[in-house]
Protein backbone atom coordinates (compact mmCIF):
# COMPACT_ATOMS: atom_id res chain seq x y z
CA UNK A 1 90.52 9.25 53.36
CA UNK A 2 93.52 10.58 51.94
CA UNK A 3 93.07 14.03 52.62
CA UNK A 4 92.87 12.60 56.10
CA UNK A 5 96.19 10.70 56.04
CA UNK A 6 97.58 13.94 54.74
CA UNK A 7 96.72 16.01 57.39
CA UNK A 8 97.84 13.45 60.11
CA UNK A 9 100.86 13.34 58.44
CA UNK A 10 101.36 16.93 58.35
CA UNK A 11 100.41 17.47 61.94
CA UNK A 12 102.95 14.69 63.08
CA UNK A 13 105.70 16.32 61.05
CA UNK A 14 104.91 19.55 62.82
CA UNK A 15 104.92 18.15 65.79
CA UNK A 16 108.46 16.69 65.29
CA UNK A 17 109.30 19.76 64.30
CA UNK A 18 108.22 21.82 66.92
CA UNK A 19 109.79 19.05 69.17
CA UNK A 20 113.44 19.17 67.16
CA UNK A 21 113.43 23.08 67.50
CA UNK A 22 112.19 22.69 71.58
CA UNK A 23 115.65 20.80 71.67
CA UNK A 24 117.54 22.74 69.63
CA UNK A 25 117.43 25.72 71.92
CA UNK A 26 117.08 23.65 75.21
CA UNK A 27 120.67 24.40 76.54
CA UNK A 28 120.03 28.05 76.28
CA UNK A 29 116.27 27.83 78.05
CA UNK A 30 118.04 26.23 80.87
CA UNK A 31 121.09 28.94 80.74
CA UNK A 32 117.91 31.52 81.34
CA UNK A 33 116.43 29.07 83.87
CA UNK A 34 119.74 29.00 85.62
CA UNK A 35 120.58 32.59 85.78
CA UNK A 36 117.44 33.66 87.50
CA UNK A 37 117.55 30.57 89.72
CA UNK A 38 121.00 31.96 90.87
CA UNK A 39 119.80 35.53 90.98
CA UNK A 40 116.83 34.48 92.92
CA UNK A 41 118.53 33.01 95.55
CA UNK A 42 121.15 35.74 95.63
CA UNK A 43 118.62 38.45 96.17
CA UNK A 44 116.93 36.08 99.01
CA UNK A 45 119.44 33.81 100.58
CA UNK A 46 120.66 34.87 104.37
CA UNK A 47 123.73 33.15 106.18
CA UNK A 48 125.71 33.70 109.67
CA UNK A 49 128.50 31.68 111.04
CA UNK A 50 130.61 30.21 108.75
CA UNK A 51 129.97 32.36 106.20
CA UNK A 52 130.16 35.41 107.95
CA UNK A 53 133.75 34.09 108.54
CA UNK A 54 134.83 33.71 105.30
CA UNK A 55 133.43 36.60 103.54
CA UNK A 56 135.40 38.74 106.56
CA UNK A 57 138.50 36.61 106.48
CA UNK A 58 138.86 36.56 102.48
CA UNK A 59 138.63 40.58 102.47
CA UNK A 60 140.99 40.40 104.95
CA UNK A 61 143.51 38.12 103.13
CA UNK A 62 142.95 40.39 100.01
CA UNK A 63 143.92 43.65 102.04
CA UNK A 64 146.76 41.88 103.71
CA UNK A 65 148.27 39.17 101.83
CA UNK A 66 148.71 35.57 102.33
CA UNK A 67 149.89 35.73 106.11
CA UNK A 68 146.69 37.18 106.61
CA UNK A 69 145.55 36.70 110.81
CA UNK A 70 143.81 33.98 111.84
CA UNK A 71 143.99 31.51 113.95
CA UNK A 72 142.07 29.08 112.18
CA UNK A 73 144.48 30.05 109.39
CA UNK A 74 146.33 26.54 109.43
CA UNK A 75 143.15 24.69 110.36
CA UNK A 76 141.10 26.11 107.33
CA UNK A 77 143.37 26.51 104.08
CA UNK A 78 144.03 29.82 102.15
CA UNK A 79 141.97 29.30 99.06
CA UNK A 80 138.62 29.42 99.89
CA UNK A 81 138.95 32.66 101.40
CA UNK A 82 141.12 33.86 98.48
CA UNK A 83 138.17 32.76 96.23
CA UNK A 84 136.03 34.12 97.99
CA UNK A 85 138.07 37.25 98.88
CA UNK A 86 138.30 37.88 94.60
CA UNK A 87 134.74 36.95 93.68
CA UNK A 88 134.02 39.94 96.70
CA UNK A 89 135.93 42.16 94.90
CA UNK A 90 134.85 41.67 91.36
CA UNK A 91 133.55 44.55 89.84
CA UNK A 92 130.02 42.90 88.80
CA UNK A 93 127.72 44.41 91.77
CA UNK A 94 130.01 45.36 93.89
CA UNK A 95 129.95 49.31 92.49
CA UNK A 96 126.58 49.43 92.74
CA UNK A 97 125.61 46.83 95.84
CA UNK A 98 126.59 48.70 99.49
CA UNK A 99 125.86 45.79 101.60
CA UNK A 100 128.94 43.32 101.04
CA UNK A 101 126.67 40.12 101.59
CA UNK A 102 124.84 40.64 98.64
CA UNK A 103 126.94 42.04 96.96
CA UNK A 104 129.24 38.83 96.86
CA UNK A 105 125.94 36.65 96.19
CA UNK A 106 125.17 38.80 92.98
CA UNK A 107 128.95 38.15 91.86
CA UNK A 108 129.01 34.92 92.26
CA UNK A 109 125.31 34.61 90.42
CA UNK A 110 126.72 36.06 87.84
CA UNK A 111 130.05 34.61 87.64
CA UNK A 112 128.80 31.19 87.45
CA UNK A 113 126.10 32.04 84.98
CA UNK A 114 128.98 33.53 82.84
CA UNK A 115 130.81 30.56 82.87
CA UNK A 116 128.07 28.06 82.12
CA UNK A 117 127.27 30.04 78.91
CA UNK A 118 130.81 30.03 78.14
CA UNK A 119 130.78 26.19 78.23
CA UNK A 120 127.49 25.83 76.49
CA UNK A 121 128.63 28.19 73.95
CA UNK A 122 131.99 26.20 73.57
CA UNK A 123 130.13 22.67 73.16
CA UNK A 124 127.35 23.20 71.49
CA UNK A 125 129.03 22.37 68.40
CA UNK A 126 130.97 19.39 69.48
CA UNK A 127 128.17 17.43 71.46
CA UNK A 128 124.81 16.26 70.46
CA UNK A 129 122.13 17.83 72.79
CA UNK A 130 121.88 14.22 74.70
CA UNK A 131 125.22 14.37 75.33
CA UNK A 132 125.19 18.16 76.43
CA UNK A 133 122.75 17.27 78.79
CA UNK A 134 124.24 13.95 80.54
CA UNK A 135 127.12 16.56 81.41
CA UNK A 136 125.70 19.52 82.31
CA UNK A 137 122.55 18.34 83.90
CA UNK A 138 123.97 17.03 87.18
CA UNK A 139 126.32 19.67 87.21
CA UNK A 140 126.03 23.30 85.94
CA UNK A 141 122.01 22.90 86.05
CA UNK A 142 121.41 20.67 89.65
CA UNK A 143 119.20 22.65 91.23
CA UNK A 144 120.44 21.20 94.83
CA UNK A 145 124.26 22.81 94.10
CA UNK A 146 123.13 26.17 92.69
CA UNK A 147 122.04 27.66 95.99
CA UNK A 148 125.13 27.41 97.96
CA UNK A 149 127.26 28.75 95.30
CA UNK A 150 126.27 32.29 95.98
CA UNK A 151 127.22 31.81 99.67
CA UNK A 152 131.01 32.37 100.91
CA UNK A 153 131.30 28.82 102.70
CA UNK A 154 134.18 25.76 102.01
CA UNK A 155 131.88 23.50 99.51
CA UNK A 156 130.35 26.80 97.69
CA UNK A 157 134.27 27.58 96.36
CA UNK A 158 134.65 23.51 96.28
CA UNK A 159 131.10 23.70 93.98
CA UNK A 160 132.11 26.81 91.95
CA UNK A 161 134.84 25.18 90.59
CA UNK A 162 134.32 21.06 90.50
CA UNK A 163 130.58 21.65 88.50
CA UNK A 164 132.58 23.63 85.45
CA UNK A 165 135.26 21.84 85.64
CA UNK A 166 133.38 18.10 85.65
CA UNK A 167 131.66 19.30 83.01
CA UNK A 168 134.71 19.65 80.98
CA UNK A 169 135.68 16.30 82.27
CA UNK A 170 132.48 14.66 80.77
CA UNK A 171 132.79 16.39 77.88
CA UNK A 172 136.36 15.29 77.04
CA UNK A 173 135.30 11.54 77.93
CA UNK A 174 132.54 11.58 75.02
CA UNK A 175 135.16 13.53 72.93
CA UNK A 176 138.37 10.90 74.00
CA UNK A 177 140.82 13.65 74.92
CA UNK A 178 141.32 11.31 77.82
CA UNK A 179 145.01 13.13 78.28
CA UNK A 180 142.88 16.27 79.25
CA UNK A 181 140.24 13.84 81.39
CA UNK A 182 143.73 12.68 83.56
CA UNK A 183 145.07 16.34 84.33
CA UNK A 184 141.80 18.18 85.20
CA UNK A 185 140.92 15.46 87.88
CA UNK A 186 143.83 15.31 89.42
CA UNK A 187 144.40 19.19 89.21
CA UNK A 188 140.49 19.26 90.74
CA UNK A 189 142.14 17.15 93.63
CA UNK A 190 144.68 19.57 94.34
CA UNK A 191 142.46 22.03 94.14
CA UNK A 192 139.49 21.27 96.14
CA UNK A 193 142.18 19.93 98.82
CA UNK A 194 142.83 23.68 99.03
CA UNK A 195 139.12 24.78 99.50
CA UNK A 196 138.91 22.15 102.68
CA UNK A 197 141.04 19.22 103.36
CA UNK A 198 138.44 16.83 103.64
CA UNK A 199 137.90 17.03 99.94
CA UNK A 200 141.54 15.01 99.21
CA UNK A 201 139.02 12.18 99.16
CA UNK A 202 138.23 12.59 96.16
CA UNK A 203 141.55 11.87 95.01
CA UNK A 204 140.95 8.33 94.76
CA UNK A 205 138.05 8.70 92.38
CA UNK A 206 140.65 10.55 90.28
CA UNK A 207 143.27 7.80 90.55
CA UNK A 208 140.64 4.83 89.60
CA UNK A 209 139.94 6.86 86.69
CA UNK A 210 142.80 7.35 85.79
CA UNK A 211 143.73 3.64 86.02
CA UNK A 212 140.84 2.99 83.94
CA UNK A 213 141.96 5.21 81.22
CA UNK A 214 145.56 3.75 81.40
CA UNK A 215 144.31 0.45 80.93
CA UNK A 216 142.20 1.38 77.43
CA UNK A 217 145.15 2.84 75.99
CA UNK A 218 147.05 -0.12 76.73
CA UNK A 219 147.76 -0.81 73.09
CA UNK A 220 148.66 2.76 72.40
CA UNK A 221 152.24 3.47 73.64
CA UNK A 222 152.74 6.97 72.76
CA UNK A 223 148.85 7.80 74.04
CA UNK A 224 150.01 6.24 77.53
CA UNK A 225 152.67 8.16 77.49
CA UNK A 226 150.86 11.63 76.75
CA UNK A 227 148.25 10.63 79.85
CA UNK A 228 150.71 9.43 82.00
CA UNK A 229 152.76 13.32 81.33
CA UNK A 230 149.06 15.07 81.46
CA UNK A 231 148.57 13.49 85.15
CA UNK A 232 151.70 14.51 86.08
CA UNK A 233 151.43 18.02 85.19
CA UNK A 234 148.29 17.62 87.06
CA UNK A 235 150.29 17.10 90.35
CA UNK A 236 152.74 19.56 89.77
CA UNK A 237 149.73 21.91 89.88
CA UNK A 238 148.52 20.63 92.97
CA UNK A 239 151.70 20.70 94.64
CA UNK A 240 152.22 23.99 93.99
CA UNK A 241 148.44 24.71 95.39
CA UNK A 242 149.87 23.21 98.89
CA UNK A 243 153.37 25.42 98.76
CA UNK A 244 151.26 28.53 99.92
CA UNK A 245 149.50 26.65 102.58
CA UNK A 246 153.24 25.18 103.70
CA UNK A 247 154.15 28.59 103.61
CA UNK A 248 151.83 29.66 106.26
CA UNK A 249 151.79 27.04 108.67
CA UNK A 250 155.51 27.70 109.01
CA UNK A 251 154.73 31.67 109.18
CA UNK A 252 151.81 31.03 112.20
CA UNK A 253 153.13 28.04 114.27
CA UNK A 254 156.72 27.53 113.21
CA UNK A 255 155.53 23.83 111.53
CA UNK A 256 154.34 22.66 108.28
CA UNK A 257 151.40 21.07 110.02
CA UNK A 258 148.85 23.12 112.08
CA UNK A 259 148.33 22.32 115.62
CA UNK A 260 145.04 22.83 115.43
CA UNK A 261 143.67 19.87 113.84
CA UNK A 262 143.56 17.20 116.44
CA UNK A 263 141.62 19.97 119.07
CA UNK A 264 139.63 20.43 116.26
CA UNK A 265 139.26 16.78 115.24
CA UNK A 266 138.28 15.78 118.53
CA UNK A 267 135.60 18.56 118.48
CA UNK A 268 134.20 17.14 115.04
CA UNK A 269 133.76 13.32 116.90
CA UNK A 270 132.26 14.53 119.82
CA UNK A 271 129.41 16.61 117.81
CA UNK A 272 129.18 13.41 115.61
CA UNK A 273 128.91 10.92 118.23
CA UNK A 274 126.11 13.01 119.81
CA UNK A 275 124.17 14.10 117.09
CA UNK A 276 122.43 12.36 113.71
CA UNK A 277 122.57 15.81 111.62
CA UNK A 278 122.88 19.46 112.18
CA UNK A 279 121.71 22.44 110.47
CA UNK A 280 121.11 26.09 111.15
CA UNK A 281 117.71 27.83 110.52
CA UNK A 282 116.18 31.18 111.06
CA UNK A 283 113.45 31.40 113.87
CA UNK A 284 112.36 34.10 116.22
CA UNK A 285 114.52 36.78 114.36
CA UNK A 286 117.87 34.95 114.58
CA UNK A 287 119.99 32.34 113.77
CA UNK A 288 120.04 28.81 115.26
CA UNK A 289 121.31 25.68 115.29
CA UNK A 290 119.28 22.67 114.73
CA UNK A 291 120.30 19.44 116.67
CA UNK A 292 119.23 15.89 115.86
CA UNK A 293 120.20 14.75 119.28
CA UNK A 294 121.07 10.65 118.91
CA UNK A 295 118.62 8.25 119.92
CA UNK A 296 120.99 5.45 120.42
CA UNK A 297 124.35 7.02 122.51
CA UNK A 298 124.74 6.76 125.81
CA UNK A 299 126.91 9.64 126.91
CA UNK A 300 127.41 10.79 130.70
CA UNK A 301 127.68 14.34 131.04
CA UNK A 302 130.89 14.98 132.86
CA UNK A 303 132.56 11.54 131.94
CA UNK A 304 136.21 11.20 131.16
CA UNK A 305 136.45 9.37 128.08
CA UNK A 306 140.15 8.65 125.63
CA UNK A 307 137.33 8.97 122.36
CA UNK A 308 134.13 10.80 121.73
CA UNK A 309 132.88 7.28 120.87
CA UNK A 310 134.20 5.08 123.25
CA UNK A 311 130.57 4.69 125.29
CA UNK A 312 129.09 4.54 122.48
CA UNK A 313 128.35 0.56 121.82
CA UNK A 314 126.40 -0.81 119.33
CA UNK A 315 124.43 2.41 119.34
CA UNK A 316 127.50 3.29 116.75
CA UNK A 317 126.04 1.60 114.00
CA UNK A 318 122.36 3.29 113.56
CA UNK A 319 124.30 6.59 114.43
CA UNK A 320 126.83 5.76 111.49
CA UNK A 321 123.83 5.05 109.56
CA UNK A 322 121.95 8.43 110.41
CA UNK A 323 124.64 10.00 109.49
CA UNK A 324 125.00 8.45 105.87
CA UNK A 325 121.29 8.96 105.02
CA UNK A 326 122.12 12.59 106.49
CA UNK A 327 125.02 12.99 104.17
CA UNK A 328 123.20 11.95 100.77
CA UNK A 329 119.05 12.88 101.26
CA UNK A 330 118.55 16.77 101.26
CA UNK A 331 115.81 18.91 102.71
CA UNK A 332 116.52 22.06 101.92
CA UNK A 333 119.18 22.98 98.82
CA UNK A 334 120.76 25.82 101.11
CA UNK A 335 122.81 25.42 103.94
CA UNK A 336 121.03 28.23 106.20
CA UNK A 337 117.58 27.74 106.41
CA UNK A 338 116.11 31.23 105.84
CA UNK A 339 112.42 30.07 105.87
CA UNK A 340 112.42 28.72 109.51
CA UNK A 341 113.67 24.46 110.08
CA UNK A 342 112.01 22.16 107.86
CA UNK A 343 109.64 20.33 108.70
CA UNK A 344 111.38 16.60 107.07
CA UNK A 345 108.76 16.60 103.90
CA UNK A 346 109.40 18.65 101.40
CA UNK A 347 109.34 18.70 97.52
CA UNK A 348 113.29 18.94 97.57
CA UNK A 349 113.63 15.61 99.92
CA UNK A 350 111.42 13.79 97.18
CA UNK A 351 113.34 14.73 94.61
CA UNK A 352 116.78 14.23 96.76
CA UNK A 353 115.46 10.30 97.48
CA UNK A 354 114.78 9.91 93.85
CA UNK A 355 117.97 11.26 93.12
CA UNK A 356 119.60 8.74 95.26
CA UNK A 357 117.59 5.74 94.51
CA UNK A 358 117.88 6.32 90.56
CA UNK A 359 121.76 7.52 90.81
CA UNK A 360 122.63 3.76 92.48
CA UNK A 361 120.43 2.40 89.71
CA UNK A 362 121.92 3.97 87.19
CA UNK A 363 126.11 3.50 88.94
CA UNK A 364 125.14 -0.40 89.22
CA UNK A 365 124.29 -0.49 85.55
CA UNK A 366 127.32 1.39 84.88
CA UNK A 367 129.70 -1.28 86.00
CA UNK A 368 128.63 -3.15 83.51
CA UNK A 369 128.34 -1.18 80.96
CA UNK A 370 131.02 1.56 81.00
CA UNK A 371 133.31 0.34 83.92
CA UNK A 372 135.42 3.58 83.38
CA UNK A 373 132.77 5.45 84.55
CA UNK A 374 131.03 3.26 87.16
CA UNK A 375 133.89 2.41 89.42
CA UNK A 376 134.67 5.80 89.23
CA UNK A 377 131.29 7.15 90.58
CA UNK A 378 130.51 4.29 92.92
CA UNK A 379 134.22 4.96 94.61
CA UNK A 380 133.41 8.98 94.87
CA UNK A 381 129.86 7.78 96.66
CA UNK A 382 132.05 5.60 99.09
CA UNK A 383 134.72 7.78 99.89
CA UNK A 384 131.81 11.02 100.54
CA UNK A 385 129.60 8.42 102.27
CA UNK A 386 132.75 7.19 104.51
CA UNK A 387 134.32 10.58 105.53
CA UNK A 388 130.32 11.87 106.92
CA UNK A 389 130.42 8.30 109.38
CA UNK A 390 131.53 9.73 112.07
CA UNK A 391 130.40 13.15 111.72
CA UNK A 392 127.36 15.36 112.89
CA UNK A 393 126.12 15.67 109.18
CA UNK A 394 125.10 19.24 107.45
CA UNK A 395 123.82 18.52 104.25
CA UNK A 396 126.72 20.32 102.35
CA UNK A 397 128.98 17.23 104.32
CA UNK A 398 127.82 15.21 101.47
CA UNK A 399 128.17 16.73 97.81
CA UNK A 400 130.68 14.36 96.55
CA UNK A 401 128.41 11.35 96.78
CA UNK A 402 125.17 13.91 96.24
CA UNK A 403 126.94 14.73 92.59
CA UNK A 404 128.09 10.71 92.25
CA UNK A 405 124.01 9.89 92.82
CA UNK A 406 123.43 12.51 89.90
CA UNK A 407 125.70 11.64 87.33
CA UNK A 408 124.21 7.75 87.90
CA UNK A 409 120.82 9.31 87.46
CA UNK A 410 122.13 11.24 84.32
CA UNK A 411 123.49 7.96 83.09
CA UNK A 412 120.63 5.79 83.59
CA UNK A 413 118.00 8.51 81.57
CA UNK A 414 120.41 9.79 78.82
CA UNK A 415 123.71 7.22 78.49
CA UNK A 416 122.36 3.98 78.87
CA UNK A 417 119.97 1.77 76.94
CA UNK A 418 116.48 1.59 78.37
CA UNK A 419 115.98 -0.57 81.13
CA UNK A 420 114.31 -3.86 80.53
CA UNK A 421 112.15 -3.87 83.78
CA UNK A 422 111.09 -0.19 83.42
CA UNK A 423 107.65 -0.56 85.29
CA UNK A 424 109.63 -2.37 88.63
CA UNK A 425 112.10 0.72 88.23
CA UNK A 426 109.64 3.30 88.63
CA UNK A 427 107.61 0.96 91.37
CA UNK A 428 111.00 0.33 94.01
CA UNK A 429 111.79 4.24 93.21
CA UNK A 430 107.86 4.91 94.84
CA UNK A 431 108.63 2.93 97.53
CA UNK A 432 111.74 4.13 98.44
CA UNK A 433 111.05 7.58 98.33
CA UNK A 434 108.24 6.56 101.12
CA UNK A 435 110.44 4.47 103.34
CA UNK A 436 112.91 7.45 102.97
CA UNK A 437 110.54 9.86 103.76
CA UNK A 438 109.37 7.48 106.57
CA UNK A 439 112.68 7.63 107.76
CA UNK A 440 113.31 11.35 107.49
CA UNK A 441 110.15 12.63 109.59
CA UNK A 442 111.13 9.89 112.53
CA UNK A 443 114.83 11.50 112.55
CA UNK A 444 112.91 14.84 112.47
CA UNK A 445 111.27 14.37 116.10
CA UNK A 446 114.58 14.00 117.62
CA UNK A 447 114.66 17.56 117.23
């Protein structure tokens, strides 16, 4: 009998041990994970378009400077094809890669691998694995993020730069350098403004935050102080981020504001008033665009209307809604589908719905349990969700609440204590993945 005790006490000891040591070097299995992930889909990821754009317009802004041509040039601002224009030119592949689309992919693979080491190396010491992982997970490892970033597009340079640097941003919360927290979102803000004007939105995640972390150093005078200097060092950077832009509105069309934008605006409304969700696949040897034509709007070809929506009706409101389950459920985790349309079930959409259902879960529980951190990811949700209403939705529309969703899911699994109704949880997630799916094959026929 003893001898038996002993060796079910020695095999649970080397269980825990094997278990302690799986953990131990889990940041650096997922660093390995990561880096072929990215390689993978920079060996096998195709684009047109947009893309195409970019990666010609950012070696053209490298050859020529900042008053680079193009007429989009006030439209679309300077630093995403500046990023992408220096991760083109960066000696990684580029020596040894001839074709310049896969050449940038491998750069930008390798890049971002580079700096997710980096910032594992840099924390490993400071955070607990837990904590490294209710960081990084939603961020530097999300699976749905990683393929994009080897692609020259708007929300791959927004991407390449938010994941790191929200990851710094978590890390500095669990650490309480909350002056650092207040200048690297609003510095993000300023940044990602750059990459495509739509992301300013953001900017009021960054300000509740930063309210929030005004309001616990309330009793700390000289702490208030230091934030309320590191926030404003934060806008001086972002200011100076828009000087260049200024700069070249002025040079192009003699005006700080481009007169593109309302053309362009209008263009945006009419696509979203028409369509549910776009996206571009390859079929039949080329690129195409995939149209979820509306079910509900009544538009008359040839009418004269004063707003893309003004025959719209009450047919506005399942369209809005479209285009906010558009906006936050994923298909496919790249923006050009290489592998032909799909088909609206996939592995990815399962795991996107989870994503979602568990990320509200997990931002409602938040609000009353770390308030700092709830408000602040239930606002970025809103503000994403709000900016894709009106819009013909491309998956990519959607990242800010797609990244909101998984920091609520990190929350719920690694921040916050277990849920009391665990069984339920697990149940409702079940059944909304199937009335999602449901919902995702029936937008799929409108084809």
């Amino acid at each position: 009998m003893q001898a038996s005790q002993f060796g079910a006490a020695a095999s649970s000891d080397f269980a825990r041990a094997s278990w302690l040591r799986f953990v131990a070097c889990l940041p650096w299995i997922l660093l390995v994970w990561q880096a072929l992930w990215l390689l993978h889909f920079a060996r096998s990821t195709g684009w047109c378009c947009d893309a195409s754009y970019y990666l010609q317009t950012g070696r053209i802004l490298w050859e020529q400077g900042l008053y680079y041509p193009d007429m989009l040039a006030g439209y679309r601002p300077y630093l995403t094809p500046l990023v992408v224009g220096v991760i083109g030119q960066f000696p990684v592949s580029t020596a040894v890669i001839c074709d310049a689309n896969l050449a940038y992919s491998f750069n930008a693979a390798v890049l971002f691998a580079a700096i997710s080491a980096g910032l594992t190396l840099g924390f490993s010491r400071l955070l607990t694995r837990r904590q490294w992982l209710l960081v990084s997970l939603p961020t530097l490892f999300n699976p749905f993020f990683l393929a994009d970033l080897v692609v020259p597009l708007q929300e791959s340079v927004t991407l390449f730069v938010a994941l790191p640097v929200l990851t710094l941003v978590g890390a500095s919360l669990i650490l309480g350098r909350l002056e650092r927290v207040a200048f690297l979102v609003v510095a993000l803000t300023g940044f990602v403004a750059m990459a495509r004007t739509s992301n300013a939105i953001v900017g009021a995640a960054a300000a509740v935050l930063c309210v929030f972390l005004l309001w616990h150093l309330r009793h700390d005078a000289r702490r208030r102080l230091r934030l309320v200097v590191s926030a404003a060092a934060g806008i001086v950077f972002a200011v100076l981020l828009v000087l260049p832009q200024l700069s070249i509105n002025r040079h192009h069309f003699g005006s700080l504001v481009s007169p593109h934008y309302q053309e362009i605006a209008r263009l945006q409304l009419e696509h979203g008033a028409d369509l549910m969700r776009y996206g571009t696949a390859y079929e039949d040897g080329e690129w195409k665009g995939i149209r979820l034509q509306s079910a509900w709007y009544d538009y008359t070809p040839g009418a004269a209307v004063d707003h893309p929506y003004e025959n719209a009706g009450w047919g506005v409101v399942p369209q809005v809604l479209a285009h906010f389950f558009a906006g936050l459920h994923v298909d496919e985790p790249r923006t050009y589908w290489s592998r032909g349309r799909p088909s609206g079930f996939s592995a990815w959409f399962v795991a996107s719905a989870l994503m979602a259902f568990l990320g509200t879960i997990g931002i409602a529980r938040d609000l009353r349990h770390c308030p700092r951190v709830g408000w602040t990811l239930l606002v970025l949700v809103a503000v994403s969700v709000a900016s894709t209403a009106l819009l013909a939705v491309e998956s990519r529309f959607g990242i800010w609440g797609q990244l909101g969703l998984a920091m609520g899911t990190a929350r719920l699994l690694f921040a916050q204590p277990r849920h009391p109704r665990i069984l339920q949880i697990v149940l409702l997630a079940l059944a909304y993945v199937a009335v999602a799916m449901s919902i995702n094959l029936w937008l799929w026929t409108y084809a």
